[in-house]
PDB file of N, CA and C in Angstrom:
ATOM      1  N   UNK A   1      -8.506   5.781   1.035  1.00  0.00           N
ATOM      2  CA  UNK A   1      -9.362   4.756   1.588  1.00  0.00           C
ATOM      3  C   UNK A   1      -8.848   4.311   2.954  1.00  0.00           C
ATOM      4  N   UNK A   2      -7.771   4.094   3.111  1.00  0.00           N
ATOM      5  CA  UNK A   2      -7.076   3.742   4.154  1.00  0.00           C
ATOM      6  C   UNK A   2      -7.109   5.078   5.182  1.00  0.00           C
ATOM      7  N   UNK A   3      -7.340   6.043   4.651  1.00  0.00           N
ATOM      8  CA  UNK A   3      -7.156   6.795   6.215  1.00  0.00           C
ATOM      9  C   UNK A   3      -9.160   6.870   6.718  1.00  0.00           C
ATOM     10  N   UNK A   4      -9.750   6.875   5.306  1.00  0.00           N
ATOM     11  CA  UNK A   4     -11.529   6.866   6.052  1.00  0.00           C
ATOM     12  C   UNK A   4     -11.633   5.328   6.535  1.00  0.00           C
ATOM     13  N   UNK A   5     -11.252   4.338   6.215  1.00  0.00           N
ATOM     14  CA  UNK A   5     -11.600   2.710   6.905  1.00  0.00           C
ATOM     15  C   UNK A   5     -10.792   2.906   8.298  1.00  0.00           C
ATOM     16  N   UNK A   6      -9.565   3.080   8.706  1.00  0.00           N
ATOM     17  CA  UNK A   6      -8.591   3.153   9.816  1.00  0.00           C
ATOM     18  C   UNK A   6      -8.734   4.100  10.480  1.00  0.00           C
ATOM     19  N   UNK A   7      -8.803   5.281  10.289  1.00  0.00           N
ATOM     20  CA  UNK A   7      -8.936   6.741  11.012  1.00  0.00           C
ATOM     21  C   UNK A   7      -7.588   7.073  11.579  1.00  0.00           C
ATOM     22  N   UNK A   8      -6.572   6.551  11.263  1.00  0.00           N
ATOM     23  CA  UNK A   8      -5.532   6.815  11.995  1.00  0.00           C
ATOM     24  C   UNK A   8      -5.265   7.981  13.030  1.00  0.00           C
ATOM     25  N   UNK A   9      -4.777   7.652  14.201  1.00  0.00           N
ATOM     26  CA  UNK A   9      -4.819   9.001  15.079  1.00  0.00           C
ATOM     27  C   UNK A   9      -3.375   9.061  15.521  1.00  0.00           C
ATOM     28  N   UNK A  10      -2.558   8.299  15.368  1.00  0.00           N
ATOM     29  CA  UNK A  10      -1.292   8.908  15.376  1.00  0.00           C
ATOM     30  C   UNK A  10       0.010   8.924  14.077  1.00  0.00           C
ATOM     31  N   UNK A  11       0.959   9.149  13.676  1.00  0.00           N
ATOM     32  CA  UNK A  11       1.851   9.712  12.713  1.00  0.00           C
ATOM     33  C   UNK A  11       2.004   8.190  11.868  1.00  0.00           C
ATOM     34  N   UNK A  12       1.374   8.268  10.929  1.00  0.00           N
ATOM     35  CA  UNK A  12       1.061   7.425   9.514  1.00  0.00           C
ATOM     36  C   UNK A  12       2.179   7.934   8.676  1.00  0.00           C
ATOM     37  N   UNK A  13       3.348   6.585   7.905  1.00  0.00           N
ATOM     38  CA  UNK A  13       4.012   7.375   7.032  1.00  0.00           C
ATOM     39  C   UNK A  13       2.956   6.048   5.894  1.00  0.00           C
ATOM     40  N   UNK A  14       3.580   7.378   4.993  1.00  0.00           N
ATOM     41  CA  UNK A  14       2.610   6.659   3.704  1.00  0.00           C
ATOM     42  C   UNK A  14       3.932   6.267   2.307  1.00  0.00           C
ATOM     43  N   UNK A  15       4.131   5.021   2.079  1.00  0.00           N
ATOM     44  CA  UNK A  15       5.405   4.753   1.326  1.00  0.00           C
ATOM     45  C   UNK A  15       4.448   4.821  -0.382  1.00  0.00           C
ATOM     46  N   UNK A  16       5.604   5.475  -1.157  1.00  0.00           N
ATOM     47  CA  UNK A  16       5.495   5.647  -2.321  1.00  0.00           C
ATOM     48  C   UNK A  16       6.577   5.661  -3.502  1.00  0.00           C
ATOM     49  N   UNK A  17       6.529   5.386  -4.733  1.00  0.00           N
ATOM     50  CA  UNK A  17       7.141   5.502  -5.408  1.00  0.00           C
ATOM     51  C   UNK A  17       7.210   6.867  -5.664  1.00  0.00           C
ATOM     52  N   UNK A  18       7.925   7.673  -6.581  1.00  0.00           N
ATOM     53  CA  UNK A  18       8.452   8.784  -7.527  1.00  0.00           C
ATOM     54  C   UNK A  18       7.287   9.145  -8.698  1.00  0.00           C
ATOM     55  N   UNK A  19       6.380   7.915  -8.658  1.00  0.00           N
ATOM     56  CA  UNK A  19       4.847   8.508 -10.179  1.00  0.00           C
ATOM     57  C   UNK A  19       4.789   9.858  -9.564  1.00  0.00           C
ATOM     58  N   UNK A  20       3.710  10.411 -11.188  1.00  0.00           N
ATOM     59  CA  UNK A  20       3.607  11.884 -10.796  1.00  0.00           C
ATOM     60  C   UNK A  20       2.649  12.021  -9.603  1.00  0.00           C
ATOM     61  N   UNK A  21       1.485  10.911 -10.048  1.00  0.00           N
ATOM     62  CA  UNK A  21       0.719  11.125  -8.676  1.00  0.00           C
ATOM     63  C   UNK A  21       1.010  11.026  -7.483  1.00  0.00           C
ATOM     64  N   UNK A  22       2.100  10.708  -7.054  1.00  0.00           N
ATOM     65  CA  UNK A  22       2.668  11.215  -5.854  1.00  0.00           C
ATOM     66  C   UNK A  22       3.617  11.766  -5.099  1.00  0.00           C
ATOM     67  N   UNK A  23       3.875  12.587  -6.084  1.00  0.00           N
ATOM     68  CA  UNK A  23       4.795  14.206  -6.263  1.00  0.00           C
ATOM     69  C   UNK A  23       3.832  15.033  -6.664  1.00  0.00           C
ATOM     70  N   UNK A  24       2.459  14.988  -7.237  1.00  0.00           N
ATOM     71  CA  UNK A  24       1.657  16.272  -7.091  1.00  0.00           C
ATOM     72  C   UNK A  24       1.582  17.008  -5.957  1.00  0.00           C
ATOM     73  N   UNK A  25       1.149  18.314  -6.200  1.00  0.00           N
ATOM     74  CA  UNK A  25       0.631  19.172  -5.638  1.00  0.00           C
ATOM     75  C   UNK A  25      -0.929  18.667  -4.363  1.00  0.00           C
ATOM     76  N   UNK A  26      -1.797  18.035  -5.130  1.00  0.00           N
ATOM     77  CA  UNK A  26      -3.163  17.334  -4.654  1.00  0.00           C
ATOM     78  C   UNK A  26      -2.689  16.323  -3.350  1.00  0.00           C
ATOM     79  N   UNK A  27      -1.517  15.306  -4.293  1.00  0.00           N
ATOM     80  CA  UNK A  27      -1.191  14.291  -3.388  1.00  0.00           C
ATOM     81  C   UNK A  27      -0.775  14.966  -2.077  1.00  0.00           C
ATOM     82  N   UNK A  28       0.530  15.651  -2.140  1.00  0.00           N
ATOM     83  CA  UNK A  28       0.901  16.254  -0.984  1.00  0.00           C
ATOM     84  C   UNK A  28      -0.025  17.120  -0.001  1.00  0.00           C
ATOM     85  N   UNK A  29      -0.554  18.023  -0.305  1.00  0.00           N
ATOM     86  CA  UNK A  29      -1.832  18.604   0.289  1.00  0.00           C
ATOM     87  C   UNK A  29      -2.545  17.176   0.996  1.00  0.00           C
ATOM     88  N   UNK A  30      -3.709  16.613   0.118  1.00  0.00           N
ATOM     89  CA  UNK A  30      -4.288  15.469   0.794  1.00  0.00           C
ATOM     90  C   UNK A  30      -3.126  14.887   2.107  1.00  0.00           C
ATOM     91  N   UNK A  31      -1.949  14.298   2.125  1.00  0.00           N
ATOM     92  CA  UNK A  31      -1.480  14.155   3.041  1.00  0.00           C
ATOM     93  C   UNK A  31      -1.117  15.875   4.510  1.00  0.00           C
ATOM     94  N   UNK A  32      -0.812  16.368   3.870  1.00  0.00           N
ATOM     95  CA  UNK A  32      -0.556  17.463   4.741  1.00  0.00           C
ATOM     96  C   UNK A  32      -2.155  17.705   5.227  1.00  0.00           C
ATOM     97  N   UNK A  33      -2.986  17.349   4.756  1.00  0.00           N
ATOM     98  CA  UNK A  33      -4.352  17.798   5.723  1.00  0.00           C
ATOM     99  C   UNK A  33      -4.836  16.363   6.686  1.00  0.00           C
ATOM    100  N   UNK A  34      -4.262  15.504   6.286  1.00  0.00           N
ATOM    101  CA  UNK A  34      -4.613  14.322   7.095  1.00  0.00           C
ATOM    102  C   UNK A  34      -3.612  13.546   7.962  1.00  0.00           C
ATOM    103  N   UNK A  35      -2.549  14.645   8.145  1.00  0.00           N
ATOM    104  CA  UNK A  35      -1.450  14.266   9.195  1.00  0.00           C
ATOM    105  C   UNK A  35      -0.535  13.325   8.986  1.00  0.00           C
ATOM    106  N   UNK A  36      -0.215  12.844   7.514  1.00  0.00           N
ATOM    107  CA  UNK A  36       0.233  11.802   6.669  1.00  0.00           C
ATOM    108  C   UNK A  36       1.669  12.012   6.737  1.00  0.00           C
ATOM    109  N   UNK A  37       2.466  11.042   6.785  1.00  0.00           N
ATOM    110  CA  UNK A  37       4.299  11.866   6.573  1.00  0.00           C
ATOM    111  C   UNK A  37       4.696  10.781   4.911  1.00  0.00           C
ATOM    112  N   UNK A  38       4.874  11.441   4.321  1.00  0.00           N
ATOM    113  CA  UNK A  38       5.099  11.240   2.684  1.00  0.00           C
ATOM    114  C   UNK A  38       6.503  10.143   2.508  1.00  0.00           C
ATOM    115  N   UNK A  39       6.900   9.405   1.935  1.00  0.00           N
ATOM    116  CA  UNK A  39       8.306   8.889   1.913  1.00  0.00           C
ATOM    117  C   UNK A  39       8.138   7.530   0.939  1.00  0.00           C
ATOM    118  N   UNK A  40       9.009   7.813   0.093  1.00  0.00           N
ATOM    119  CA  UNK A  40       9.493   7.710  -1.190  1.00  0.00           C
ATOM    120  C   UNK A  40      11.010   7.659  -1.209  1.00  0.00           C
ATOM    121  N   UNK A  41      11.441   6.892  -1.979  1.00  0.00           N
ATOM    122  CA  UNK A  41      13.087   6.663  -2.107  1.00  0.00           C
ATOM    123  C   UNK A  41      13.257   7.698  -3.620  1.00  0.00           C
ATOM    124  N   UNK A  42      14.718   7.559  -3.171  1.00  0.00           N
ATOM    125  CA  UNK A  42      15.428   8.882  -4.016  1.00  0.00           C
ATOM    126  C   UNK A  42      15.312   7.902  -5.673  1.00  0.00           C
ATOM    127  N   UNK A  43      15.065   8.982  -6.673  1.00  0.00           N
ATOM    128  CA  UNK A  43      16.142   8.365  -8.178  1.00  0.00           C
ATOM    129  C   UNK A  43      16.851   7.227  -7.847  1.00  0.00           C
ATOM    130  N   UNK A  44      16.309   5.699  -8.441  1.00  0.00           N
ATOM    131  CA  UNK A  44      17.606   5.041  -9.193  1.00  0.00           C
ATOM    132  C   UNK A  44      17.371   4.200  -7.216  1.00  0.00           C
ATOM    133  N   UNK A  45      17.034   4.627  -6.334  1.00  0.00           N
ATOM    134  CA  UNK A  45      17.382   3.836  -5.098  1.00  0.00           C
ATOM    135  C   UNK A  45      16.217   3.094  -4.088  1.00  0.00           C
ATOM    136  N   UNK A  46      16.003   1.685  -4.945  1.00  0.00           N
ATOM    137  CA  UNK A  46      14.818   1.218  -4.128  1.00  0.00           C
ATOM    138  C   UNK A  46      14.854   0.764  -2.723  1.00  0.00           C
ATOM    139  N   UNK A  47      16.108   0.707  -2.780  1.00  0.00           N
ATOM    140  CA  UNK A  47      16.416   0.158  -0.862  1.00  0.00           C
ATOM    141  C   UNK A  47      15.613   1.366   0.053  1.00  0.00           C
ATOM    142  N   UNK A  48      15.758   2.861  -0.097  1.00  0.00           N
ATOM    143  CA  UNK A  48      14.907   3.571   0.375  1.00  0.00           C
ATOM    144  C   UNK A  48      13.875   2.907   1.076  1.00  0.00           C
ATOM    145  N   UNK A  49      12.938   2.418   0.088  1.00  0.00           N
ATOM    146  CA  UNK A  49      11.928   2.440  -0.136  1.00  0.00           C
ATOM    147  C   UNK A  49      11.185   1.274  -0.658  1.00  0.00           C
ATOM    148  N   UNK A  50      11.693  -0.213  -0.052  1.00  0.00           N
ATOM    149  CA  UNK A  50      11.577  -1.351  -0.165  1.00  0.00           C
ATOM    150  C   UNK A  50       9.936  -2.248  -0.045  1.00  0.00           C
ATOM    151  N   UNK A  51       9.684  -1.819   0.449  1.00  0.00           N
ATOM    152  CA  UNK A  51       8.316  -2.051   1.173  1.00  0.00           C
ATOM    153  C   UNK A  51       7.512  -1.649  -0.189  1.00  0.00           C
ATOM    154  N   UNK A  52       7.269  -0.489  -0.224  1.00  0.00           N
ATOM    155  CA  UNK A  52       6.554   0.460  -1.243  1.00  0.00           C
ATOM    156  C   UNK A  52       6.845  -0.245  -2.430  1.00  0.00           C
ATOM    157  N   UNK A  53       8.373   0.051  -3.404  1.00  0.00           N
ATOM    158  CA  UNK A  53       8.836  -0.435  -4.640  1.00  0.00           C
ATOM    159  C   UNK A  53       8.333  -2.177  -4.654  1.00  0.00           C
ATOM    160  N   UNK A  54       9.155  -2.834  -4.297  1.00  0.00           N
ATOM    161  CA  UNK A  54       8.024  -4.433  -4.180  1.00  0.00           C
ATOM    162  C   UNK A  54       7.036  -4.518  -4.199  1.00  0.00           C
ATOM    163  N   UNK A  55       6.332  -3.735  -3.357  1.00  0.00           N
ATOM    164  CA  UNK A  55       3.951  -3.947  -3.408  1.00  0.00           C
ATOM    165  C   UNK A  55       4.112  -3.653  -5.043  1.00  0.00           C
ATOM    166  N   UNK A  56       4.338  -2.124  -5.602  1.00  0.00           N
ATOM    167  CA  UNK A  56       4.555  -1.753  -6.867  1.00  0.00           C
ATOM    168  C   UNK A  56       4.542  -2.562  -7.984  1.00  0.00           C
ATOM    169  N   UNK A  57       5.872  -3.415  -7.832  1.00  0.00           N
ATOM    170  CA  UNK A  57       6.683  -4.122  -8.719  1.00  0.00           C
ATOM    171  C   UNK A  57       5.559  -5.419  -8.930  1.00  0.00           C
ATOM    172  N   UNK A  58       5.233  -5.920  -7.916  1.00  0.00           N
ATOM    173  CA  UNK A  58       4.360  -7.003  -7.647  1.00  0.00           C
ATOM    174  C   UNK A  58       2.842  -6.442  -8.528  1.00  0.00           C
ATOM    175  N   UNK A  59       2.324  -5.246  -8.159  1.00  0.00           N
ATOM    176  CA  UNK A  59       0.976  -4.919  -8.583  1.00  0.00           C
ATOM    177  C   UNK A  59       1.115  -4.688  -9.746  1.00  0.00           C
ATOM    178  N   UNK A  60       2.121  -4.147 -10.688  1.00  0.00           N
ATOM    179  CA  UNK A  60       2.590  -4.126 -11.914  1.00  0.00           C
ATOM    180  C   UNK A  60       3.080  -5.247 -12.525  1.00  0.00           C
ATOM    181  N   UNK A  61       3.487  -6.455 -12.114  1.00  0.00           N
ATOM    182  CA  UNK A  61       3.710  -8.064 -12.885  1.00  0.00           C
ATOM    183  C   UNK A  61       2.951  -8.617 -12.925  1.00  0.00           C
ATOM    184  N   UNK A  62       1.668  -8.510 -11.616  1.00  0.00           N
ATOM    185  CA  UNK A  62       0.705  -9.524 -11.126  1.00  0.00           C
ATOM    186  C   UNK A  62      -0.484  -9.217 -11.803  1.00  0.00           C
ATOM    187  N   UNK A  63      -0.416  -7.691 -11.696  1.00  0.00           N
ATOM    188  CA  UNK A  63      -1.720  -7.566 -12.346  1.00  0.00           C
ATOM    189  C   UNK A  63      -2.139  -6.518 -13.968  1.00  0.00           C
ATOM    190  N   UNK A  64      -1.430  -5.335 -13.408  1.00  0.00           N
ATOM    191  CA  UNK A  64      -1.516  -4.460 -14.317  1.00  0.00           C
ATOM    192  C   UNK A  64      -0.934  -4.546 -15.887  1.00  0.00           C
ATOM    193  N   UNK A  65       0.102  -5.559 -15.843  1.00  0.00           N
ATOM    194  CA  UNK A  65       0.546  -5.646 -17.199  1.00  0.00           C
ATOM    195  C   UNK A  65      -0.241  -6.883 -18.057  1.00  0.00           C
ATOM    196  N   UNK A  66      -0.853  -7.500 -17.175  1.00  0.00           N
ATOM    197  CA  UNK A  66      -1.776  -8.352 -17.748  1.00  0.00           C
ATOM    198  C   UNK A  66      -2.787  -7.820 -18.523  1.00  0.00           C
ATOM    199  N   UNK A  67      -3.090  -6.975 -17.973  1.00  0.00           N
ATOM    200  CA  UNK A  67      -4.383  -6.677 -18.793  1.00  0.00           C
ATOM    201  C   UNK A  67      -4.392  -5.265 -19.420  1.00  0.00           C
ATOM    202  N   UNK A  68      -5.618  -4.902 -20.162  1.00  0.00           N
ATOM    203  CA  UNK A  68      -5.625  -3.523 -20.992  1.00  0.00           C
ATOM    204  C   UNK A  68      -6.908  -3.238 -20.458  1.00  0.00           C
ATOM    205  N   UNK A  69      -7.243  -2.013 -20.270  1.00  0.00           N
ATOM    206  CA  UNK A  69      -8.267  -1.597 -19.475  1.00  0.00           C
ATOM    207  C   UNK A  69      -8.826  -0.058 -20.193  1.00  0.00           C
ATOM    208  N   UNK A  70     -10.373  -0.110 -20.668  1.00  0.00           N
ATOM    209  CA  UNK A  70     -10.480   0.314 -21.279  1.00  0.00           C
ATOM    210  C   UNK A  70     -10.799   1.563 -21.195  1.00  0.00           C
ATOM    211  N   UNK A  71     -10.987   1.921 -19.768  1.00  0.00           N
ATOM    212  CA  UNK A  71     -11.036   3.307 -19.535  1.00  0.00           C
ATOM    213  C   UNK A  71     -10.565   3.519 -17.523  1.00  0.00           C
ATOM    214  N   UNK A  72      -9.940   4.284 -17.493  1.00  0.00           N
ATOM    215  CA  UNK A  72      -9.292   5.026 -15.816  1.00  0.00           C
ATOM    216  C   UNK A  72     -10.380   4.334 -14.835  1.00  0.00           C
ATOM    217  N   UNK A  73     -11.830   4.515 -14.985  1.00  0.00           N
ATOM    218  CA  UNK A  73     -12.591   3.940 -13.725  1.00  0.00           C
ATOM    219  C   UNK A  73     -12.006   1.659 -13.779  1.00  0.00           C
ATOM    220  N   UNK A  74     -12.676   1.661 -15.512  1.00  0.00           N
ATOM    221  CA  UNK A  74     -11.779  -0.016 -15.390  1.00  0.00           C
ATOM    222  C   UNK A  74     -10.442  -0.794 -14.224  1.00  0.00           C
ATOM    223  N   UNK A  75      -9.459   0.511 -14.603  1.00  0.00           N
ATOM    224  CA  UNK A  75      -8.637   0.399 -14.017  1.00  0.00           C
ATOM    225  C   UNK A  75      -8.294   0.771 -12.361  1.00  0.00           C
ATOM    226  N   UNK A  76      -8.826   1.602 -12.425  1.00  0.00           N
ATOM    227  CA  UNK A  76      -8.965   1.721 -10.300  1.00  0.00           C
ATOM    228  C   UNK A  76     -10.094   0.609  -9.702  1.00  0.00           C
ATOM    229  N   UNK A  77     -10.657   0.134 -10.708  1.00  0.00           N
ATOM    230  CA  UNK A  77     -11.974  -1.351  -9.950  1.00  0.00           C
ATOM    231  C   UNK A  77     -10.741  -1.750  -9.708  1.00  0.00           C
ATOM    232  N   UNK A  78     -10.196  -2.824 -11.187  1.00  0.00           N
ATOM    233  CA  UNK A  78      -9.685  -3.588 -11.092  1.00  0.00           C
ATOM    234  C   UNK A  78      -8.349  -3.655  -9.821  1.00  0.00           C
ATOM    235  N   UNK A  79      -7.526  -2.442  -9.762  1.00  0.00           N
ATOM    236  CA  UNK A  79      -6.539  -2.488  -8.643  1.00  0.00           C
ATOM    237  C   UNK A  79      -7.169  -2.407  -7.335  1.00  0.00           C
ATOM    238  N   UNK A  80      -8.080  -1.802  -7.630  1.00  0.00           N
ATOM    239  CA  UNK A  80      -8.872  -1.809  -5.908  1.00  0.00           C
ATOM    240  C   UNK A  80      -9.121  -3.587  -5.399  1.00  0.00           C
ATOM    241  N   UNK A  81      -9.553  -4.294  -6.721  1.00  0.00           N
ATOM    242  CA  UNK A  81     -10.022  -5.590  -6.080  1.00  0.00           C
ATOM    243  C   UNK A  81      -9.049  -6.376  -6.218  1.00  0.00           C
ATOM    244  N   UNK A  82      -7.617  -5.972  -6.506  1.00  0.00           N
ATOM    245  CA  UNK A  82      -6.012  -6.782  -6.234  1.00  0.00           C
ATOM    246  C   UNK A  82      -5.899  -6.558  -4.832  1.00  0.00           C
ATOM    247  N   UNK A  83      -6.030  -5.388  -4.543  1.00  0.00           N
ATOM    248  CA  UNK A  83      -5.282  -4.978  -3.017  1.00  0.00           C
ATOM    249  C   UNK A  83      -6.400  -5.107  -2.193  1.00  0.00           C
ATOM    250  N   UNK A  84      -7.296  -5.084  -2.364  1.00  0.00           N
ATOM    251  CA  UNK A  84      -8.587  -5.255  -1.619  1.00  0.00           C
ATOM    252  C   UNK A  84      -8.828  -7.117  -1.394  1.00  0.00           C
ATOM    253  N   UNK A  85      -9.213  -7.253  -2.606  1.00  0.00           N
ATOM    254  CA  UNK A  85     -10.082  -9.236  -2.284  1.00  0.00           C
ATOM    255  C   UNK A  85      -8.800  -9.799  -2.568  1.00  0.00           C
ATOM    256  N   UNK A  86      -7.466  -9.554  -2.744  1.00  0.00           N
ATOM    257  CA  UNK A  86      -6.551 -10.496  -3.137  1.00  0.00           C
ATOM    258  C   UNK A  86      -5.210 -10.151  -2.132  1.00  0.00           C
ATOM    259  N   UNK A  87      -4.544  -9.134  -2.651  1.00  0.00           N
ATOM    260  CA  UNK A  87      -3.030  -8.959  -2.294  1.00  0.00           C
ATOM    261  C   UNK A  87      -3.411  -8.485  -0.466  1.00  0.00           C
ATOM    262  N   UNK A  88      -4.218  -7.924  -0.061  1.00  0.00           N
ATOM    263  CA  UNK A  88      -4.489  -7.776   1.545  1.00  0.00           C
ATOM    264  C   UNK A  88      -4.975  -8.963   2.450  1.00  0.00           C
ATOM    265  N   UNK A  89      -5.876  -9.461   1.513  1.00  0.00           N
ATOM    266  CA  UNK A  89      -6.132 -10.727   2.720  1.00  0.00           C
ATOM    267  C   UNK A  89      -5.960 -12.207   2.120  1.00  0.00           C
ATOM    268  N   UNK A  90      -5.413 -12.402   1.062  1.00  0.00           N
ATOM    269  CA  UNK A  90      -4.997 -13.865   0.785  1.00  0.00           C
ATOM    270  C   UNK A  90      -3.972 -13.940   0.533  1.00  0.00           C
ATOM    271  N   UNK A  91      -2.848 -13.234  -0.326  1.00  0.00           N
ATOM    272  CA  UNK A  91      -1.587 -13.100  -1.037  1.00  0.00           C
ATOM    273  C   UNK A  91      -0.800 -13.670   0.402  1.00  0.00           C
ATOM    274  N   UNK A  92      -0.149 -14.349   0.345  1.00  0.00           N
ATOM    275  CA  UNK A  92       0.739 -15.235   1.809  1.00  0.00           C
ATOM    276  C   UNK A  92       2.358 -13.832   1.297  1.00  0.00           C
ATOM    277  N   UNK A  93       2.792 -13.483   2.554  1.00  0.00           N
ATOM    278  CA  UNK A  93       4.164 -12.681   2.064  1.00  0.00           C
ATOM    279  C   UNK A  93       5.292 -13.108   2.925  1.00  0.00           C
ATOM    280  N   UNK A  94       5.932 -13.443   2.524  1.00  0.00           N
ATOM    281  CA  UNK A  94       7.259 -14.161   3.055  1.00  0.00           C
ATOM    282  C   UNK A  94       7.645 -13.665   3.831  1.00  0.00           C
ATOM    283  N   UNK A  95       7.413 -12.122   4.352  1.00  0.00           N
ATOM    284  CA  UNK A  95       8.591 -11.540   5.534  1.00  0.00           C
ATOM    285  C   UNK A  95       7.361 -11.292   6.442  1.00  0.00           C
ATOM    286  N   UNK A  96       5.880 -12.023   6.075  1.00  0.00           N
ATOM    287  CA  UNK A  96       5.137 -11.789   7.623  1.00  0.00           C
ATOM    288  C   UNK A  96       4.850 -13.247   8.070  1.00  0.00           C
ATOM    289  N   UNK A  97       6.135 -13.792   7.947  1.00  0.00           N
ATOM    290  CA  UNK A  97       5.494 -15.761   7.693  1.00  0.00           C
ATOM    291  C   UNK A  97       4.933 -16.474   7.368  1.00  0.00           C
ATOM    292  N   UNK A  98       4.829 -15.840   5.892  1.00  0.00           N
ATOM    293  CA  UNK A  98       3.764 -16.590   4.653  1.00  0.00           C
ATOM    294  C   UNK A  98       2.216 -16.268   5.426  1.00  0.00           C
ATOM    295  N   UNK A  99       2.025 -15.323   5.706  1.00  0.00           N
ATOM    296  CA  UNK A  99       0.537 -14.756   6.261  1.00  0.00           C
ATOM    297  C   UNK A  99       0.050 -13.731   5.232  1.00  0.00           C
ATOM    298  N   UNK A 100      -1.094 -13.879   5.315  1.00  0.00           N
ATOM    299  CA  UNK A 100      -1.251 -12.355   4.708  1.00  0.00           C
ATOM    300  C   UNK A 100      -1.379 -11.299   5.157  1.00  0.00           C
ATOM    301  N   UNK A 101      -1.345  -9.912   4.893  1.00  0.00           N
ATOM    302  CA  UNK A 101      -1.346  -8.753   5.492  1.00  0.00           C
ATOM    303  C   UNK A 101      -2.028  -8.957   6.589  1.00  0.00           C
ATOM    304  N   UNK A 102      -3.197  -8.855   6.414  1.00  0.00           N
ATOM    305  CA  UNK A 102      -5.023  -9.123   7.534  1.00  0.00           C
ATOM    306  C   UNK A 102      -4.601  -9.870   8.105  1.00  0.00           C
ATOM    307  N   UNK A 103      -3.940 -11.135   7.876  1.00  0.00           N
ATOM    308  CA  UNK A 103      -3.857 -12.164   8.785  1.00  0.00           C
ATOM    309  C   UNK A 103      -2.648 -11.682  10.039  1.00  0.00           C
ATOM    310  N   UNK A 104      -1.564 -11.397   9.372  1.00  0.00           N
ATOM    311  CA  UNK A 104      -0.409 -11.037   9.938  1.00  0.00           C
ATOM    312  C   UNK A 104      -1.156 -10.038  10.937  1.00  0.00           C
ATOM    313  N   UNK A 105      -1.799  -8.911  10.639  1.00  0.00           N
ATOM    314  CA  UNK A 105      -2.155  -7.962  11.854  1.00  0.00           C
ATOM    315  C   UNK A 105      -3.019  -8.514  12.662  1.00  0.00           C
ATOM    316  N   UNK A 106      -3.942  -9.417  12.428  1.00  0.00           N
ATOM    317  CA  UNK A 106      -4.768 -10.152  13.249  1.00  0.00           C
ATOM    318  C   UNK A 106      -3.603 -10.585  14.142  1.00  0.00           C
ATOM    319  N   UNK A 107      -2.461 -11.837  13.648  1.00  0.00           N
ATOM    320  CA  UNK A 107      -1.995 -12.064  14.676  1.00  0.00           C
ATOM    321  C   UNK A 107      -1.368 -10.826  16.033  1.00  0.00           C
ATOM    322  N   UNK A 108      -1.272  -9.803  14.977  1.00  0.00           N
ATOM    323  CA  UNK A 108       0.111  -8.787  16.209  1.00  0.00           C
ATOM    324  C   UNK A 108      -0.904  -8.467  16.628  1.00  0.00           C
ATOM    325  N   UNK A 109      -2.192  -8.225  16.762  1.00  0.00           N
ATOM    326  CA  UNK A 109      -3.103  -7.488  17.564  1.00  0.00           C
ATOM    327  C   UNK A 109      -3.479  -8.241  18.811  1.00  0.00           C
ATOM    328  N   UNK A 110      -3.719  -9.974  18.057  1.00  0.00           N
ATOM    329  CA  UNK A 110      -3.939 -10.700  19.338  1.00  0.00           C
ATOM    330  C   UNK A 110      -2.486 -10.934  20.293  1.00  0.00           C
ATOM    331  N   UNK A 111      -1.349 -10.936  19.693  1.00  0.00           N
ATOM    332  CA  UNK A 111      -0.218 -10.459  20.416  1.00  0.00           C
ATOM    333  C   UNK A 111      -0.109  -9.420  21.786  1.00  0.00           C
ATOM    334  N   UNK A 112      -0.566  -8.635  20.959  1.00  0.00           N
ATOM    335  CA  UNK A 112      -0.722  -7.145  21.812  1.00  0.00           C
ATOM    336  C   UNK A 112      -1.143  -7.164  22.814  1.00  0.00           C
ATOM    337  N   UNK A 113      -2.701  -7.705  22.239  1.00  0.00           N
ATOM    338  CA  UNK A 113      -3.261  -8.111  23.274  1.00  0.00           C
ATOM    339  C   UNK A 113      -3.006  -9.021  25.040  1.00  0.00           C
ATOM    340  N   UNK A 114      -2.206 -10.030  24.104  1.00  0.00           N
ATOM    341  CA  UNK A 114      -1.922 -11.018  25.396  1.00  0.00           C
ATOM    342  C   UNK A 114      -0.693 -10.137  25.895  1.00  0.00           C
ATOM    343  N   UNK A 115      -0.590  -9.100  25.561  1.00  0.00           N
ATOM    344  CA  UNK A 115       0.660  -8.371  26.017  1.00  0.00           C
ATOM    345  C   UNK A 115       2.267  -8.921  25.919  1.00  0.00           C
ATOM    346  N   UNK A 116       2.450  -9.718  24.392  1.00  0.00           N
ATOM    347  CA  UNK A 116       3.856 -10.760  24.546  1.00  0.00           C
ATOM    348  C   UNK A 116       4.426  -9.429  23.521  1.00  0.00           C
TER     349      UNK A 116
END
């Protein structure tokens, strides 16, 4: 979703945990055709991979263990509308100054902008 909404045109790394789905065969391909650079922390080492493991850890306390979902489509709504209507543009995150994602890039863009 993120590479058809963004279009990214220059070197996107994409952070991940160790699940199978992203050590497949599919996963990797899909990135290798869309210019994606893959990165994931080793066994046993979340510092790697801090960013990624936390969203995870968070989408798995906050949301996913809450509930039981009664079939695979249930479950990709439901995470789509965590990271979508919740954890992207309202969830406040402490290391972007209690902003939310959307908000936080709004600000660096108008940053950018004023050239500071």
């Amino acid at each position: 979703m993120a590479v058809w909404r963004r279009k990214p045109d220059g070197k996107v790394t994409v952070h991940s945990d160790q699940g199978s789905q992203f050590t497949s065969r599919e996963w990797q391909t899909f990135l290798r055709q869309h210019g994606l650079e893959p990165s994931m922390s080793r066994r046993g080492n979340c510092h790697d991979n801090t960013v990624a493991e936390s969203f995870f850890q968070l989408l798995k306390r906050e949301r996913i263990r809450r509930r039981t979902y009664p079939t695979r489509d249930d479950a990709r709504r439901d995470v789509f509308e965590y990271i979508e209507l919740f954890y992207n543009s309202k969830r406040k995150q402490t290391n972007n100054g209690m902003l939310s994602p959307v908000d936080f890039e709004i600000r660096q863009l108008k940053l950018n902008q004023a050239g500071v």
